[in-house]
Protein backbone atom coordinates (compact mmCIF):
# COMPACT_ATOMS: atom_id res chain seq x y z
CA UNK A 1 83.29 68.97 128.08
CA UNK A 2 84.82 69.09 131.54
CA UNK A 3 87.72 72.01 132.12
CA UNK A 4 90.61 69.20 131.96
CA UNK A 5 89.23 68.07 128.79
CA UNK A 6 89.06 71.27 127.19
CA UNK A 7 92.82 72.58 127.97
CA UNK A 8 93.96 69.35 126.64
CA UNK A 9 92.46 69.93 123.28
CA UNK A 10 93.73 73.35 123.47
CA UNK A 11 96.88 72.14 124.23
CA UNK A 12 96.74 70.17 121.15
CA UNK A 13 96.72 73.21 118.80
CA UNK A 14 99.24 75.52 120.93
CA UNK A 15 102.17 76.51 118.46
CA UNK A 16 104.61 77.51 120.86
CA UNK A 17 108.72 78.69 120.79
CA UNK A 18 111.27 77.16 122.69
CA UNK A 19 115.46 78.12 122.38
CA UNK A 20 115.78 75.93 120.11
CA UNK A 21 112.61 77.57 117.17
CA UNK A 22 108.96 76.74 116.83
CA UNK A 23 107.48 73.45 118.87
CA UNK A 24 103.99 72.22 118.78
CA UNK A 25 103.26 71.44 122.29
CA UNK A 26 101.81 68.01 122.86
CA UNK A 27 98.61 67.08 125.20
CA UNK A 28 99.17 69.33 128.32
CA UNK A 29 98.08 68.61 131.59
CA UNK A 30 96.84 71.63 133.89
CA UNK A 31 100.34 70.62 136.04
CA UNK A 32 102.73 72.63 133.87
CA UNK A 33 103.96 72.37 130.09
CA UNK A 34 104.65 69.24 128.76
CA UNK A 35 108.20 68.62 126.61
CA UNK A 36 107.40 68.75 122.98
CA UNK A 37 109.13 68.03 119.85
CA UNK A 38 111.65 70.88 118.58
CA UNK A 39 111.97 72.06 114.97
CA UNK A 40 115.55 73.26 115.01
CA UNK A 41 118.47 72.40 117.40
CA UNK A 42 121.11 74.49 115.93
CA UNK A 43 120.03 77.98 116.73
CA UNK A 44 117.40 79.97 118.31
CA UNK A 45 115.19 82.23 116.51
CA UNK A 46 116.41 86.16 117.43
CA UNK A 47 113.74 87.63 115.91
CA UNK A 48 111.22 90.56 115.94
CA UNK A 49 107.63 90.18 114.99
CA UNK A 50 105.62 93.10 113.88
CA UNK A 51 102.23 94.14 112.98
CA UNK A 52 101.49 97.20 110.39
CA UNK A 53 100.31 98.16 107.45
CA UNK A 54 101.72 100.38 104.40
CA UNK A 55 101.86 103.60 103.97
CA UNK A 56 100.60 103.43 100.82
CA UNK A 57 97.01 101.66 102.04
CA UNK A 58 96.37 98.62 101.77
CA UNK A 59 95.27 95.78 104.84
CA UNK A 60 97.33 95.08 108.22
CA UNK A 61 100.29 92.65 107.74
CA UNK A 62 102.56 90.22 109.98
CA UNK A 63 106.11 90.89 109.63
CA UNK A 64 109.47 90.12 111.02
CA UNK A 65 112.13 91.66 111.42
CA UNK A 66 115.66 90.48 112.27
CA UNK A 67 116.81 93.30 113.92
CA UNK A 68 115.86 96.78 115.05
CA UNK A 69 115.56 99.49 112.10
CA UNK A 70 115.88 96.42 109.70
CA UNK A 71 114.07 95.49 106.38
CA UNK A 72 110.71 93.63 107.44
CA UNK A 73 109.49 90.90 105.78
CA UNK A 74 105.69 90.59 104.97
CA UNK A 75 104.91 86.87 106.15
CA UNK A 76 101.07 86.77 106.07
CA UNK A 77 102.18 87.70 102.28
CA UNK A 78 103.90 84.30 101.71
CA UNK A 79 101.26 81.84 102.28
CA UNK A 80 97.92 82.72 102.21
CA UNK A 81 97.57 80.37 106.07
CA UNK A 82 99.40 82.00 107.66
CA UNK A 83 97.72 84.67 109.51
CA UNK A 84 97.86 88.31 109.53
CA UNK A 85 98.03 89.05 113.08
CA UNK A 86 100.47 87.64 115.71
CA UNK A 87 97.66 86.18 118.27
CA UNK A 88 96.43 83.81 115.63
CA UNK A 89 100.08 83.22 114.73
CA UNK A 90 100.88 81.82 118.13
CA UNK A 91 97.43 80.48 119.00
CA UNK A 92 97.65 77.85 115.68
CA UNK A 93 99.58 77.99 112.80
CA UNK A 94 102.78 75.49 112.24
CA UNK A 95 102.69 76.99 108.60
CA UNK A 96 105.55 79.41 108.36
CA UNK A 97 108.11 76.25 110.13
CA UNK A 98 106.67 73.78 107.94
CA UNK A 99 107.75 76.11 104.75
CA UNK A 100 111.36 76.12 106.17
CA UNK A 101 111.47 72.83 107.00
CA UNK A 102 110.48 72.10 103.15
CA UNK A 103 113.06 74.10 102.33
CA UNK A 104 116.05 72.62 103.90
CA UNK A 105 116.20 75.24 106.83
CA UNK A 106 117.47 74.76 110.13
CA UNK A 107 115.79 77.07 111.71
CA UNK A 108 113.34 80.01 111.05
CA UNK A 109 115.58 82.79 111.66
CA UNK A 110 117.96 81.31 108.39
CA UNK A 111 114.31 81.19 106.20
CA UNK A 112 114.04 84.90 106.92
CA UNK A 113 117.33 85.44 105.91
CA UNK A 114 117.00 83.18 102.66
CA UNK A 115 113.89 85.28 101.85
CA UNK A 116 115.59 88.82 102.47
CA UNK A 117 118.54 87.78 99.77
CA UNK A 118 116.03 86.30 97.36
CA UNK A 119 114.12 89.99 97.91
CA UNK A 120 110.71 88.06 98.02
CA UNK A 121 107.97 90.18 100.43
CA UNK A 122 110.66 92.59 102.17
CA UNK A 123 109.74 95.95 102.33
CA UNK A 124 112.10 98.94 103.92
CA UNK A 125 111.01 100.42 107.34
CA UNK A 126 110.11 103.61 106.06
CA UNK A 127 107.76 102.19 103.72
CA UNK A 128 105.34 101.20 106.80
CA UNK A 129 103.52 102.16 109.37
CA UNK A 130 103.83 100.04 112.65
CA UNK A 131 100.70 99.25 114.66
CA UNK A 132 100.54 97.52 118.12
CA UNK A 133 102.71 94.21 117.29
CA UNK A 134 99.65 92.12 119.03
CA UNK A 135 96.13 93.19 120.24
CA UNK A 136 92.91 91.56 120.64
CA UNK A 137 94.29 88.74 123.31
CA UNK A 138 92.53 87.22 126.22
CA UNK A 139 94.20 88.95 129.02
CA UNK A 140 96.05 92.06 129.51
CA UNK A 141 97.68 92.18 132.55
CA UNK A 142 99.71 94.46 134.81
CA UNK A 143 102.07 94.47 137.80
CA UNK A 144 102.20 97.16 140.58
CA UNK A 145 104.95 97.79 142.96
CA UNK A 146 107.06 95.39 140.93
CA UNK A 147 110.17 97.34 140.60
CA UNK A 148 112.46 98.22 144.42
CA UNK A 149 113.10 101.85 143.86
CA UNK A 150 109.42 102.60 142.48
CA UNK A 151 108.24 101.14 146.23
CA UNK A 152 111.00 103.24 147.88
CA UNK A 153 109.46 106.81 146.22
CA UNK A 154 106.62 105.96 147.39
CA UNK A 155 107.32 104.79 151.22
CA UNK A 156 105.62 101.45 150.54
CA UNK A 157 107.36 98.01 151.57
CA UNK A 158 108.11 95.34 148.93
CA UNK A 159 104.82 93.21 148.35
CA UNK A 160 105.26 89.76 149.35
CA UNK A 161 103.39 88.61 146.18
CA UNK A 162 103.24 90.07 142.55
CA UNK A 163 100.41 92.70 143.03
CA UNK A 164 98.04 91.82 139.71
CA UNK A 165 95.64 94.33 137.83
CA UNK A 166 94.48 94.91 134.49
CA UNK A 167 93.84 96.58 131.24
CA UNK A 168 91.53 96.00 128.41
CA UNK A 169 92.90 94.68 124.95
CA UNK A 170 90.37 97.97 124.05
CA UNK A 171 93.18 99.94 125.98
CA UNK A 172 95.86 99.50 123.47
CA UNK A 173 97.53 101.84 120.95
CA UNK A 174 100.27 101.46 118.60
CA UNK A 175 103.66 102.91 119.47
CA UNK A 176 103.37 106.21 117.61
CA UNK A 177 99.63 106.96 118.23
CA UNK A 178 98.48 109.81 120.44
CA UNK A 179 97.71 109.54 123.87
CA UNK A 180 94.56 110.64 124.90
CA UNK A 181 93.87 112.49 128.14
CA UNK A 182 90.37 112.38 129.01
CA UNK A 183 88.09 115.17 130.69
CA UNK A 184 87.60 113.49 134.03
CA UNK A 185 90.99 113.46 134.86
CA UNK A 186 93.79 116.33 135.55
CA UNK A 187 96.51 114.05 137.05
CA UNK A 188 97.43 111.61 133.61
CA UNK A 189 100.90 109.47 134.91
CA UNK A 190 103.62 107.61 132.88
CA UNK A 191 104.48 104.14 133.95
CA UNK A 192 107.46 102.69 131.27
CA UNK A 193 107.54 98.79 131.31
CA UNK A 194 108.72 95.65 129.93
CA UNK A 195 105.36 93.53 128.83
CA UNK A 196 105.76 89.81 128.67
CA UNK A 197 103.91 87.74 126.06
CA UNK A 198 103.02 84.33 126.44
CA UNK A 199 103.01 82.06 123.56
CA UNK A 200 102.14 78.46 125.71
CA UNK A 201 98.83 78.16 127.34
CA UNK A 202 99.79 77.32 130.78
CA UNK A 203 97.99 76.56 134.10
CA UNK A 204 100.17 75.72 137.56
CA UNK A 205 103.46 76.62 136.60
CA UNK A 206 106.62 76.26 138.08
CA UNK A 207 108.91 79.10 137.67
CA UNK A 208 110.94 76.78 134.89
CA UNK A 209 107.96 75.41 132.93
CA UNK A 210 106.60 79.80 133.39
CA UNK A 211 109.80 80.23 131.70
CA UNK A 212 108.89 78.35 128.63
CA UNK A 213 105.71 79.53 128.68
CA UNK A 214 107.11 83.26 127.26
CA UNK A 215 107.51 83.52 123.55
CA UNK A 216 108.99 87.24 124.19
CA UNK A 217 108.87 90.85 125.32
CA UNK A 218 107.34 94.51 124.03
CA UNK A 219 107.53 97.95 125.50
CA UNK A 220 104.65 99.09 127.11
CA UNK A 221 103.61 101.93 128.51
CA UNK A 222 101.03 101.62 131.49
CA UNK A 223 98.80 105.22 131.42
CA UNK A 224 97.66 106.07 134.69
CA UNK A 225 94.93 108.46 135.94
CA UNK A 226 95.94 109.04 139.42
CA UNK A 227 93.23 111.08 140.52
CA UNK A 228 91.01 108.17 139.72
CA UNK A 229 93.49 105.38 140.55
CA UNK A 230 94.03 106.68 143.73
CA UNK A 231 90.79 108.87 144.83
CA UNK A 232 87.31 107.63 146.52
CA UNK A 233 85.46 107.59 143.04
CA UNK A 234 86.21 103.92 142.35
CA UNK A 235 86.67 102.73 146.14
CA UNK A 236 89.86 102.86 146.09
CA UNK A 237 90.50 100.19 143.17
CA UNK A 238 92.70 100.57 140.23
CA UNK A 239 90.62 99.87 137.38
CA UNK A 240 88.92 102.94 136.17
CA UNK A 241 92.20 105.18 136.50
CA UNK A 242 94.15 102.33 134.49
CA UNK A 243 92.14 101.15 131.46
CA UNK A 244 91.24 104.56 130.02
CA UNK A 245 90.94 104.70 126.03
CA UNK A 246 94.53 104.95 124.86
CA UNK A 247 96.38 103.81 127.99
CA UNK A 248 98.27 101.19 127.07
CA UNK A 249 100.55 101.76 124.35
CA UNK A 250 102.17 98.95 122.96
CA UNK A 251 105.30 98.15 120.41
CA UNK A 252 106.94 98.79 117.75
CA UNK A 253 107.94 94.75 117.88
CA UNK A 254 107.47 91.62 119.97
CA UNK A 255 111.06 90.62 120.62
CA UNK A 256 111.37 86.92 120.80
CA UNK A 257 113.47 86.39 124.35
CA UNK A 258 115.91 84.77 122.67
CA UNK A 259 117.10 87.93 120.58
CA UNK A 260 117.16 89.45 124.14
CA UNK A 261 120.89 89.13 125.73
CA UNK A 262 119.56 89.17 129.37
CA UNK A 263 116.19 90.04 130.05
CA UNK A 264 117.07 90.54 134.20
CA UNK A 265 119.23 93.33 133.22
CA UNK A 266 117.59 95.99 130.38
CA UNK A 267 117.60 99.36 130.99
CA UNK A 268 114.37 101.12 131.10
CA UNK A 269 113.92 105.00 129.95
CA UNK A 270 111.01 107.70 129.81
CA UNK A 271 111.44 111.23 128.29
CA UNK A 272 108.49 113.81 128.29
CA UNK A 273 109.82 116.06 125.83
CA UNK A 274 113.36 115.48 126.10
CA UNK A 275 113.61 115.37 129.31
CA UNK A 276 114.80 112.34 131.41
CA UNK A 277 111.96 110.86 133.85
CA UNK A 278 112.52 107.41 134.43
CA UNK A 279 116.11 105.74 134.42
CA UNK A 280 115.66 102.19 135.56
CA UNK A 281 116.51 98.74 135.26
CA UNK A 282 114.88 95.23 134.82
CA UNK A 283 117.41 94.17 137.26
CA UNK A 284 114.96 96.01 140.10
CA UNK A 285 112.51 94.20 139.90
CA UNK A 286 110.99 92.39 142.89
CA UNK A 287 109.65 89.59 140.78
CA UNK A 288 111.23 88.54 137.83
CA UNK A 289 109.34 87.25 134.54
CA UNK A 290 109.57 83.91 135.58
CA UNK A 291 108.17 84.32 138.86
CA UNK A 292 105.07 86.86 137.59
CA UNK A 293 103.75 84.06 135.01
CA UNK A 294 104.56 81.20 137.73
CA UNK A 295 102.44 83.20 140.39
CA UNK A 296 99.54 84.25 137.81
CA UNK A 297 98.94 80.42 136.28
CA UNK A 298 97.94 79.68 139.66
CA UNK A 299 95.11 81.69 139.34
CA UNK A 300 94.24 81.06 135.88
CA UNK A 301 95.49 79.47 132.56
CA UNK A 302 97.43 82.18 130.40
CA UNK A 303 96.47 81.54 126.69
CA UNK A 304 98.93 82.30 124.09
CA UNK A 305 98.99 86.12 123.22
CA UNK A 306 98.50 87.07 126.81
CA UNK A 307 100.16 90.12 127.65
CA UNK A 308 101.41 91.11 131.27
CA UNK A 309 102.97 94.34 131.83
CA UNK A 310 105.78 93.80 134.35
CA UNK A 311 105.53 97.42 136.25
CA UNK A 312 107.39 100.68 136.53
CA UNK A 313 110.81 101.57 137.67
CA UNK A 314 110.91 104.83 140.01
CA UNK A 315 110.46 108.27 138.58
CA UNK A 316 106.81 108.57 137.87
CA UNK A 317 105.46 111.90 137.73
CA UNK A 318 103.42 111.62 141.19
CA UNK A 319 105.92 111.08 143.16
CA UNK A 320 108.03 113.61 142.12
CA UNK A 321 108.25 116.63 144.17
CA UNK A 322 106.08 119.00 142.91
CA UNK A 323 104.28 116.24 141.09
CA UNK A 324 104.46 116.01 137.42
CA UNK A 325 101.26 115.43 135.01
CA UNK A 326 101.39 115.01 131.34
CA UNK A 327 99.61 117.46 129.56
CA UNK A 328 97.95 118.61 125.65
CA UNK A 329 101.27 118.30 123.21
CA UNK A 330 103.52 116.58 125.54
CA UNK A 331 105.29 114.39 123.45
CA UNK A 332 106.10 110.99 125.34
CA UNK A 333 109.01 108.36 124.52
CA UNK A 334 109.60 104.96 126.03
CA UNK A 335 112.57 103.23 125.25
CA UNK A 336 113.85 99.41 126.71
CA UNK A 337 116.82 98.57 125.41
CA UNK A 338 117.10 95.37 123.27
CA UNK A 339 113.24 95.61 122.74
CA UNK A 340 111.93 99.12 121.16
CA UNK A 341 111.32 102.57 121.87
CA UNK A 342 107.54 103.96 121.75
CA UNK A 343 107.03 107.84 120.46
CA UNK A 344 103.61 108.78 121.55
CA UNK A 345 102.21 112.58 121.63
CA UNK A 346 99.65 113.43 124.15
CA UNK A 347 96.18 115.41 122.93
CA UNK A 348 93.25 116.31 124.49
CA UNK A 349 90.05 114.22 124.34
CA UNK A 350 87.14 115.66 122.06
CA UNK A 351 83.40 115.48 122.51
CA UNK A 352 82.55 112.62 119.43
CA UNK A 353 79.67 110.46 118.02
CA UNK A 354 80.35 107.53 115.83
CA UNK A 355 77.55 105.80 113.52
């Protein structure tokens, strides 16, 4: 089937979320999104979708939450269609809007809430265990020298374009699972970020139609060996100092943007044991959200559950002065406000042999 062909039919079966709730996205062209027909027009969906399983065993779940700390409700539990992992979820399934909409619900935020009262498949916060809220996408992104101060500590000018690099869905951890340094590397960096994930498939985007193109944000956390980033062993390329086992922590939620007040101006923390590393602000960056998917769908068509990572504000640990390394027991915490707050410890990789 030629390439136009095929992004058409894909197209076809994009579930996607506008301002306005869930939209299934009618035959796209490889020129931008096309409009498509909303589900609700009376209020957007401020909600945060979660992945875990509980404590008590059992398989992985899809939940949502409404807000931070809040009860989550199991929604691969309430029809068995509806998938149990949030890449599926955005990639096909009209299932959980088409239960509101039998219900006599606006919106999908107001079915949540109708399930919470009626105490159907909500289970308490402490009862779970979160895992990465999404995993196993097509492409996981980054951005380097995205943020003004982070190019000022290290003498560099601003890029003139987003600066694009990447992980390996392999690369991600959940947002209380141990970082792992490994034995070929003594110089293991933090990098805190806000990660974007797309819910449209786009290809050619404007920065509008890029826009609409983001179902909503997660805290990431881009690992960096910067011995191997940096040194001669790789040529001088990123890759094998960036997509390490365990690198790329990810979570607790995906925050859909519209629960976000103003995603241009989030404050973005790291501690290392308590202690205050990285102070910044989305309002740094040198490309905002809009701009990074624009600039990237002109390279290639971003499928729904891609994640890019948006890059680091200043205050990385090799820059400092000495420099600053994480180390065995370091206990690392990434916090974006509106969006989550990761809690990972750091161990020391072990000789091991899996059958």
């Amino acid at each position: 089937m030629p390439y136009h062909g095929k992004l058409r039919q894909l197209g076809k079966a994009c579930i996607a979320h506008c301002n306005s709730g869930f939209i299934r996205a009618r035959r796209g062209t490889t020129a931008g999104v096309e409009g498509a027909r909303c589900f609700s027009t009376s209020k957007s969906n401020d909600m945060r979708f979660v992945q875990f399983v509980n404590k008590n065993g059992g398989p992985q779940h899809l939940g949502v939450q409404l807000k931070d700390g809040g009860d989550i409700i199991a929604i691969s539990s309430i029809d068995s269609r509806i998938p149990n992992n949030l890449r599926k979820f955005l990639e096909g399934g009209e299932v959980l809007a088409q239960k509101a909409r039998r219900n006599g619900d606006t919106n999908l935020s107001d079915y949540v809430q109708r399930i919470i009262a009626e105490g159907r498949s909500v289970i308490a916060e402490a009862d779970v265990n979160f895992l990465a809220p999404i995993n196993r996408m097509d492409k996981l992104l980054c951005v380097g020298l995205n943020y003004r101060g982070h190019c000022q500590e290290q003498g560099l000018e601003l890029p003139n374009n987003p600066v694009i690099f990447n992980k390996f869905p392999s690369n991600i951890i959940g947002p209380t699972d141990n970082i792992v340094l490994p034995t070929n590397s003594e110089k293991v960096d933090w990098e805190a970020e806000l990660a974007i994930v797309i819910g449209k498939i786009g290809k050619d985007l404007n920065e509008e139609d890029a826009e609409r193109c983001i179902f909503g944000y997660t805290v990431a956390q881009d690992i960096s060996a910067r011995d191997l980033q940096k040194g001669k062993i790789n040529g001088g390329q990123f890759l094998l100092g960036k997509a390490m086992d365990t690198f790329c922590p990810l979570g607790p939620a995906v925050v859909t943007k519209e629960a976000i007040p103003d995603v241009h101006n989030l404050t973005v923390k790291t501690w290392v044991n308590e202690d205050l590393k990285q102070n910044g602000n989305t309002s740094e960056l040198v490309f905002n959200p809009g701009k990074i998917v624009a600039y990237i769908s002109k390279f290639m068509t971003l499928l729904p559950g891609d994640v890019i990572l948006t890059g680091t504000p200043q205050g990385v640990g090799f820059a400092r002065k000495p420099p600053e390394y994480l180390k065995k027991g370091d206990i690392l915490q990434t916090e974006i406000e509106s969006v989550g707050r990761l809690n990972n410890k750091v161990v020391q990789s072990e000789p091991k042999i899996k059958n």
